[in-house]
Protein backbone atom coordinates (compact mmCIF):
# COMPACT_ATOMS: atom_id res chain seq x y z
CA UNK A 1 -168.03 170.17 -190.26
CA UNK A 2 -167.64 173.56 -188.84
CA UNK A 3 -164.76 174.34 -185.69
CA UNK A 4 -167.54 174.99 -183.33
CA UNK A 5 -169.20 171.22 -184.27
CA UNK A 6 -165.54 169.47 -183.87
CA UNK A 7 -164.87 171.67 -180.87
CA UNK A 8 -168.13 170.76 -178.98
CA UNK A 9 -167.80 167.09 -180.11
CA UNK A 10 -163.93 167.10 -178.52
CA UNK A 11 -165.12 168.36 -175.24
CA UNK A 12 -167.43 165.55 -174.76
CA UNK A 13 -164.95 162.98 -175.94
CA UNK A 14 -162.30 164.39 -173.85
CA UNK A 15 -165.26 164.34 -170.38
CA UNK A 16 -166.11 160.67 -171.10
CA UNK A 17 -162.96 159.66 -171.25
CA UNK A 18 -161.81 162.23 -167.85
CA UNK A 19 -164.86 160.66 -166.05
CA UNK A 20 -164.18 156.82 -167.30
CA UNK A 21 -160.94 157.48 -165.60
CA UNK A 22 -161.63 158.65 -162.44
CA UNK A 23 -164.46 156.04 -161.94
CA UNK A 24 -161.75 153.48 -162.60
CA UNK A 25 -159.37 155.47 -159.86
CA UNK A 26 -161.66 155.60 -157.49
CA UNK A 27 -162.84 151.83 -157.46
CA UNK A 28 -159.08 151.26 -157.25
CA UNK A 29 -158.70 152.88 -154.22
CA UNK A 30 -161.61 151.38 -152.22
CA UNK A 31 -160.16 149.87 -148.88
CA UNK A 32 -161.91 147.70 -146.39
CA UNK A 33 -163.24 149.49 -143.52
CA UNK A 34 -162.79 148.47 -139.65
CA UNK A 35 -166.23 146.43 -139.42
CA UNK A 36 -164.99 144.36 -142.70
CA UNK A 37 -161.24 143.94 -141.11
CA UNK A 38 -163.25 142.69 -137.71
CA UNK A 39 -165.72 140.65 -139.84
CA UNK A 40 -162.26 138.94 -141.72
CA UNK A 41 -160.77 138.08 -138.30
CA UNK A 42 -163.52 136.46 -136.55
CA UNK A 43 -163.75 134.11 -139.53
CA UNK A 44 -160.42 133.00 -139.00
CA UNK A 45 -161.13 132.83 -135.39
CA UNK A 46 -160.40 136.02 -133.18
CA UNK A 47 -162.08 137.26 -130.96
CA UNK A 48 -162.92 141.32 -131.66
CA UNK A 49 -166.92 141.95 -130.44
CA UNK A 50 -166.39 145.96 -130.99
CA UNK A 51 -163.76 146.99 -133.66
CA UNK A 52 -162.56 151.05 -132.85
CA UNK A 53 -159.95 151.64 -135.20
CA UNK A 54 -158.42 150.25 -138.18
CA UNK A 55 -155.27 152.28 -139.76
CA UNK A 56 -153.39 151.16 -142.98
CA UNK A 57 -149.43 150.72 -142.06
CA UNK A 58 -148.12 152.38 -145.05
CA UNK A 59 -144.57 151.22 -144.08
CA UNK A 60 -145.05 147.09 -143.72
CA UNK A 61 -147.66 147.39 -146.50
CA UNK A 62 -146.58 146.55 -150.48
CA UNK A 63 -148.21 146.77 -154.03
CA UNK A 64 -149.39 143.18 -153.15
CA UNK A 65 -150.07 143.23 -150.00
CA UNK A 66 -152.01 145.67 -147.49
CA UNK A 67 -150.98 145.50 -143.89
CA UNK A 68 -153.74 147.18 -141.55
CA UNK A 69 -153.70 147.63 -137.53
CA UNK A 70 -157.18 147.32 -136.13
CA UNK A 71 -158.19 147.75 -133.02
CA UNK A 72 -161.03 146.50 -131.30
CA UNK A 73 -162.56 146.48 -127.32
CA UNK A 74 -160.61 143.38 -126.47
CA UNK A 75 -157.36 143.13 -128.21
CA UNK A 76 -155.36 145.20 -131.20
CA UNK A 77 -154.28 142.81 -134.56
CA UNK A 78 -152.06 143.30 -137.58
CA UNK A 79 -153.62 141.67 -140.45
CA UNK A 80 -151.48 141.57 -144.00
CA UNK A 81 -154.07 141.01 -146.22
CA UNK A 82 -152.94 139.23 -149.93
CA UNK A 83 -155.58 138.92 -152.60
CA UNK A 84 -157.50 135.54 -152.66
CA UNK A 85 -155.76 134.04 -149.38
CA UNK A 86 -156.42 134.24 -145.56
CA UNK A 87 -155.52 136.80 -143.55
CA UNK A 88 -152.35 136.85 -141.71
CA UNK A 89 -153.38 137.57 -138.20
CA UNK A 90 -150.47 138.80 -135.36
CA UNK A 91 -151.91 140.19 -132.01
CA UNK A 92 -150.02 143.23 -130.94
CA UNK A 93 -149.66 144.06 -127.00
């Protein structure tokens, strides 16, 4: 095989593998949005009819755990959200 040929047949290797990873970074990174934090809460039995705002508290949140404030018409909530359990729910004044 020639330079050019093993040359050519590195850059493609090397742009699968660059686009594998950043498809797998990027589904990593999805995060709920404020209609799917409202949608979690009324299930669990708050009341939030028009959800405004939901922001991820970066400082109460861990590898495990997201902590979000949402805010809706009615009321504002801080939901800690843990993988395969219920939402824990606190309203906020």
């Amino acid at each position: 095989m020639s330079f050019g040929v093993m040359r050519f047949m590195w850059l493609v290797t090397a742009q699968i593998v660059l686009s594998l990873i950043a498809i797998q970074g990027s589904s990593a990174q999805m995060e709920p949005t404020k209609d799917l934090l409202a949608a979690q809460i009324r299930d669990q039995g708050y009341r939030c009819n028009q959800p405004l705002s939901a922001t991820r508290d970066l400082k109460r949140s861990r590898a495990d755990e997201a902590v979000w404030v949402l805010r809706c018409d009615n009321a504002s909530y801080r939901l800690r959200l843990t993988p395969d359990m219920a939402a824990r729910v606190r309203r906020l004044k």
